[in-house]
Protein backbone atom coordinates (compact mmCIF):
# COMPACT_ATOMS: atom_id res chain seq x y z
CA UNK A 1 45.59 7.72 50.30
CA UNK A 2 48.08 10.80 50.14
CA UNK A 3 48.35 14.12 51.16
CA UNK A 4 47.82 17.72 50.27
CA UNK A 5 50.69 17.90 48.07
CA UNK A 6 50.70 14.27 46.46
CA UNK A 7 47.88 12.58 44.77
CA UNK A 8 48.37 9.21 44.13
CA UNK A 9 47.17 6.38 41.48
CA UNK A 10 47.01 3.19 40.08
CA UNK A 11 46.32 1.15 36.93
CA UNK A 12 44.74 -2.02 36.13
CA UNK A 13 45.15 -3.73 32.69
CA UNK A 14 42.59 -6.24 31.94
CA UNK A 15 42.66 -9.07 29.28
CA UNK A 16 44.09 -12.50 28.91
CA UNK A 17 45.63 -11.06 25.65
CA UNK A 18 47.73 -9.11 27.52
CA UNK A 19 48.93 -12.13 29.86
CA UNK A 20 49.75 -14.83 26.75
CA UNK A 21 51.55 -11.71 25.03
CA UNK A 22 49.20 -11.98 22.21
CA UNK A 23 48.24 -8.00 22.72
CA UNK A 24 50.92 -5.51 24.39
CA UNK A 25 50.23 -2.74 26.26
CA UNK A 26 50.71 0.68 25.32
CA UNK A 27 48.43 2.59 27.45
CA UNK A 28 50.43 1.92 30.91
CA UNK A 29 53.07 3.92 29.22
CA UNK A 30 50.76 6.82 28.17
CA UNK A 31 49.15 6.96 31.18
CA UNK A 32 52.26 7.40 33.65
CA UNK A 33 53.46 10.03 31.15
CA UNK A 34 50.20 12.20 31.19
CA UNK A 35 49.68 11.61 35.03
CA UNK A 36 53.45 12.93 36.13
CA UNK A 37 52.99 15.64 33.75
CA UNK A 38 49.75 16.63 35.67
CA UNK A 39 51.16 16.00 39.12
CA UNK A 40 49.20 12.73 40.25
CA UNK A 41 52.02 10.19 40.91
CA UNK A 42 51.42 6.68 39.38
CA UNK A 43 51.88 4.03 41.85
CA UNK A 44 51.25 0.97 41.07
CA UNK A 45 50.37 -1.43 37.77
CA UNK A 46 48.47 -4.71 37.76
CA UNK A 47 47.43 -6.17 34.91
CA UNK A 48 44.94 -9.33 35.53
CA UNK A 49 42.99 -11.42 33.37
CA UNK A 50 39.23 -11.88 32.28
CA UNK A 51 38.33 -13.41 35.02
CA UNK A 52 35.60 -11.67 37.71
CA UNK A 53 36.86 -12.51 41.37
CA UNK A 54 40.47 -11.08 39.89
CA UNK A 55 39.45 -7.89 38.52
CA UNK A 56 36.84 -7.49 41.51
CA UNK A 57 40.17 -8.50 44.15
CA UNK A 58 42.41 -6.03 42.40
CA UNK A 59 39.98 -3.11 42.03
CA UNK A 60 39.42 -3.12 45.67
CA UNK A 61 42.94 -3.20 46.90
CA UNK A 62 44.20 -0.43 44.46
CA UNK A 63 40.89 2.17 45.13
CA UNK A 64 41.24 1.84 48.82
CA UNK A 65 45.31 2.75 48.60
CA UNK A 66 45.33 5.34 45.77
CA UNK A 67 43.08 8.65 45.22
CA UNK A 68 42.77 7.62 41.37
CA UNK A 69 42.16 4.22 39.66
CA UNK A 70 42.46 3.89 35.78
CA UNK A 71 41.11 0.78 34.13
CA UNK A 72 42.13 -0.51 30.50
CA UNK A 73 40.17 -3.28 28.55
CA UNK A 74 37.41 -5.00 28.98
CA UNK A 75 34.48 -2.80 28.48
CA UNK A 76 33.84 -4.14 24.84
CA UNK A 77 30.69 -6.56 22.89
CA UNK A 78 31.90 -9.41 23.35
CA UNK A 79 31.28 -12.24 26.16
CA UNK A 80 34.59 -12.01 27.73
CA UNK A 81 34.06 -8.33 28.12
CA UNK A 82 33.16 -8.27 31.69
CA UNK A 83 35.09 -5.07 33.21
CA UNK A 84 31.47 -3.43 33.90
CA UNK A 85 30.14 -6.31 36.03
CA UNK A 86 33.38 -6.79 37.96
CA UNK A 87 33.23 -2.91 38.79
CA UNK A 88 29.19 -3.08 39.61
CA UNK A 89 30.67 -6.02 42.15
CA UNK A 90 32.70 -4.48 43.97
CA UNK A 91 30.86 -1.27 44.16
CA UNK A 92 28.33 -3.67 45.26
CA UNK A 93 25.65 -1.73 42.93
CA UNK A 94 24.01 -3.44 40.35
CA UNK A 95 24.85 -3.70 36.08
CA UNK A 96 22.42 -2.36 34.21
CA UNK A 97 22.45 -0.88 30.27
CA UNK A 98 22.43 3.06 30.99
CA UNK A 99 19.82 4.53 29.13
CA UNK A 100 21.91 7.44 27.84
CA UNK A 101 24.58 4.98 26.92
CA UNK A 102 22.00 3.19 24.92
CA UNK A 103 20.70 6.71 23.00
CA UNK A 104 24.23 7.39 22.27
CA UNK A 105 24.84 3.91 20.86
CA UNK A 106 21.67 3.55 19.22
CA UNK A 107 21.90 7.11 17.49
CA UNK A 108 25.41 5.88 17.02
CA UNK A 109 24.52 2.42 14.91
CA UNK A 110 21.48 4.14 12.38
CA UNK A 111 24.03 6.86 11.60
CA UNK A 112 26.45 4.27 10.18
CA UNK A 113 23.36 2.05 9.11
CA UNK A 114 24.55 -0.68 11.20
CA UNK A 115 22.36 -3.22 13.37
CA UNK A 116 21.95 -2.63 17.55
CA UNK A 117 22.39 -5.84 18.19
CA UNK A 118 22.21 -7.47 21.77
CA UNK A 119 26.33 -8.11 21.50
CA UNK A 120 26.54 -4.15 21.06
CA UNK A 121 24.10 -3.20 23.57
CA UNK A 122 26.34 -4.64 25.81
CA UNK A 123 28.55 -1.77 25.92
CA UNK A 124 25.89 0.22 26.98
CA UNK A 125 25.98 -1.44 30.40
CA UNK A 126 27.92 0.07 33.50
CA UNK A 127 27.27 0.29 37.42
CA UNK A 128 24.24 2.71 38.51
CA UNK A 129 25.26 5.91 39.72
CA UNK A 130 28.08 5.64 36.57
CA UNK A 131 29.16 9.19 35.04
CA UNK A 132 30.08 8.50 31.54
CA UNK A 133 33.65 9.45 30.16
CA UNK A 134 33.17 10.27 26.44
CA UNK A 135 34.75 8.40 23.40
CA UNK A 136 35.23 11.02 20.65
CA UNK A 137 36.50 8.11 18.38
CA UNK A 138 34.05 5.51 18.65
CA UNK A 139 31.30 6.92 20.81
CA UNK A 140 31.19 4.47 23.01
CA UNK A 141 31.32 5.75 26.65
CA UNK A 142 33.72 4.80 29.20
CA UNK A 143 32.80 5.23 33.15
CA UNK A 144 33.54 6.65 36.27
CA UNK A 145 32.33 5.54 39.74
CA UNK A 146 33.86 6.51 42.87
CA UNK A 147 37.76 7.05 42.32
CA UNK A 148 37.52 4.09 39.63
CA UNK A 149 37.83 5.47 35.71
CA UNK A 150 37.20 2.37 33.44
CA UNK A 151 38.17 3.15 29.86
CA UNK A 152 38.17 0.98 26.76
CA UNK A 153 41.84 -1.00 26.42
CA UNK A 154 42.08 0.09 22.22
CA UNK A 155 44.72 2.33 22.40
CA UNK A 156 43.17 5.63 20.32
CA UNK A 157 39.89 5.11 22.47
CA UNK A 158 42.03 4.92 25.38
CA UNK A 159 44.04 8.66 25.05
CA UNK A 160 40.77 10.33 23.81
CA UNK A 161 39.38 9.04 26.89
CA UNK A 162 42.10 10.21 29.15
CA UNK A 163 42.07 13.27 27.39
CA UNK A 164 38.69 13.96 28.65
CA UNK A 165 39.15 12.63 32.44
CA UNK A 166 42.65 14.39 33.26
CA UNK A 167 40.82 18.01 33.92
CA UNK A 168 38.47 16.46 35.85
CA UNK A 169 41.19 15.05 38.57
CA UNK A 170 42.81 16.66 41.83
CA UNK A 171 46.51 17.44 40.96
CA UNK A 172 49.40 17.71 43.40
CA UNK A 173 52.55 19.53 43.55
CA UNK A 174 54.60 18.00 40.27
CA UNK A 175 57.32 16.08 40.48
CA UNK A 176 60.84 18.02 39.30
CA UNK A 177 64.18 16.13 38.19
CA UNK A 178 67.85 16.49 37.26
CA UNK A 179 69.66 14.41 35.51
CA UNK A 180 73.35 13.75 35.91
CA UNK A 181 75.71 12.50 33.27
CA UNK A 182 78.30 9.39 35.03
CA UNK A 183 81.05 7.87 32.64
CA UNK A 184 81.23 4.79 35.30
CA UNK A 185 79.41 2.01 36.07
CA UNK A 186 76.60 1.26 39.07
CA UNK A 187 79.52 -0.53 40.90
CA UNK A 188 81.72 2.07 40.93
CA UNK A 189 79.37 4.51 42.25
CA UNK A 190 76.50 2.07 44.09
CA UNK A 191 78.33 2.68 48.24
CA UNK A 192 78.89 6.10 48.01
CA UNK A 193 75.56 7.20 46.23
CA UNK A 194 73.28 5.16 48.84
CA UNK A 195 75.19 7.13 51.69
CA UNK A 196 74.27 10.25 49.39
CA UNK A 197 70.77 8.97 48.89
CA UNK A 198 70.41 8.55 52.73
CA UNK A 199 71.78 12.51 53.25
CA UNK A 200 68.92 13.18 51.22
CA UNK A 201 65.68 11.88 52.36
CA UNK A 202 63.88 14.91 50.60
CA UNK A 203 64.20 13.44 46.65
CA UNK A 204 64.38 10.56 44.97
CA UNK A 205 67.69 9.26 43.14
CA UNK A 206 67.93 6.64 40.81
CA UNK A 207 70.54 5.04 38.65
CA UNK A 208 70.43 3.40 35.21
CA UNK A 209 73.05 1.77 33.93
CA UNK A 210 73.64 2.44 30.34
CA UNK A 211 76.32 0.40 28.20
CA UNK A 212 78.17 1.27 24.84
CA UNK A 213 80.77 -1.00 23.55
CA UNK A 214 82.32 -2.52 26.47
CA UNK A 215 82.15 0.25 28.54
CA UNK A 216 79.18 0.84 31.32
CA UNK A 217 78.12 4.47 32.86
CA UNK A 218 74.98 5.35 34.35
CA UNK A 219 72.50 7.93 34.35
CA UNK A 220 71.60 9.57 37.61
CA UNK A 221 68.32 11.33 38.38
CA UNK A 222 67.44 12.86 41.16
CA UNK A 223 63.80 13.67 41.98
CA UNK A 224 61.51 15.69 44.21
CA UNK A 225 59.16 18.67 44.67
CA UNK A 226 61.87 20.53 46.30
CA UNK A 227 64.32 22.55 43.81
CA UNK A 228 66.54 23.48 46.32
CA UNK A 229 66.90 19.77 47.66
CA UNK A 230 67.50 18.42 44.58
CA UNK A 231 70.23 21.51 43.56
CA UNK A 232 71.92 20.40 47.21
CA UNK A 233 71.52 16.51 46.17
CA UNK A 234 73.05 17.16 42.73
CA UNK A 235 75.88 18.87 44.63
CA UNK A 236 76.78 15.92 46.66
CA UNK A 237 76.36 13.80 43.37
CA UNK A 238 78.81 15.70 41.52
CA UNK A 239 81.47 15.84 44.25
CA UNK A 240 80.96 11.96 44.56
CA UNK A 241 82.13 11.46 40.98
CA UNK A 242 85.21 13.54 41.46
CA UNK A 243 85.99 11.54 44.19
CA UNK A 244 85.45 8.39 42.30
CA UNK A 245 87.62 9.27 39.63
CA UNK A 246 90.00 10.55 41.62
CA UNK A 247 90.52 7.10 43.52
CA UNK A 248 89.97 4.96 40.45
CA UNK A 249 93.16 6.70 38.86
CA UNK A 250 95.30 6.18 41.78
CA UNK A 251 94.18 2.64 41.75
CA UNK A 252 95.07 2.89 37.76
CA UNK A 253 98.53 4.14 38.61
């Protein structure tokens, strides 16, 4: 778990559609975005597939190491929709169709003069001592248990439930950056900016190499909750690439 001034989480993608490629993932991306903008630090990502013992495996190792889990998929009609029982398993609580899940649904189905059938009842079901997480868009409700949020993997569904959840979570101090601008490539630069990098145990820097034509740079960022850090880390950065183009045009000479 983390401290006072980081909060920590994880995500877990479930479906085998997401492991053949036949489905791709855009909530990962959504979800890291929304998270660093509130201050909880995203961690780690595992996607597994439909099976049980996986999600049950995975879940467990990820709630016991971060303060937040966020589930995707799973939580749908259909047989292979078993996110609810996995969770009630590792909980070790039992599955069971929440009644005010069912009134929602139900209400839900006569509006729209649609069947309840047994195959949509099913998303009714969650652990006991579940809080819901409402679904504006297709009333459905997600779930929260412990640190574990398990949301619906459909995109739209997805955000509108995040939407809800986000004021609900602990934030910590957010995570500034800088970026810096460098017209050479990683190799030019890779020695001296890992002794920089070591000077600077306070932030975070990372380089990604960009290429145009046939020419590489790279795009530095330095990170951290400390302004003045990172102002004293961009420092050293920028003297580092005067050096480095200084000795490249000697060597050009």
């Amino acid at each position: 778990m983390s401290d006072a001034q980081t909060v920590t989480a994880a995500a877990l993608a479930i479906g085998d559609e997401l492991l053949s490629g036949r489905t791709r993932d855009k909530n990962i991306g959504h979800l890291a975005e929304l998270l660093t903008a509130a201050g909880i630090e995203l961690k780690e990502v595992r996607i597994v597939p439909d099976e049980e013992d996986r999600i049950v495996d995975a879940l467990n190792a990820l709630r016991q190491s971060h303060d937040y889990v966020f589930t995707s998929g799973g939580i749908g009609p259909t047989h292979d929709d078993i996110t609810a029982d996995a969770v009630s398993k590792a909980f070790g609580v039992a599955c069971t169709h929440d009644a005010d899940a069912l009134a929602l649904l139900a209400a839900n189905y006569a509006e729209r003069g649609l069947e309840f059938t047994e195959a949509r009842r099913r998303m009714a079901r969650m652990p006991v001592g579940s809080k819901h997480i409402d679904n504006p868009v297709s009333r459905a409700p997600g779930f929260v248990i412990g640190n574990v949020h398990v949301m619906a993997g459909v995109p739209s569904v997805f955000q509108a439930m995040l939407d809800n959840v986000l004021p609900t979570l602990r934030t910590g101090v957010k995570i500034l950056s800088e970026k810096v601008s460098c017209p050479f490539g990683e190799g030019d630069i890779g020695d001296p900016l890992s002794a920089i990098a070591k000077a600077h145990p306070d932030v975070n820097i990372g380089s990604y190499p960009r290429f145009s034509g046939d020419k590489f740079s790279t795009e530095i960022v330095i990170r951290g909750r400390d302004q003045s850090a990172i102002e004293e880390a961009r420092l050293d950065v920028e003297a580092m690439l005067v050096s480095v183009e200084a000795t490249l045009h000697t060597k050009a000479v």
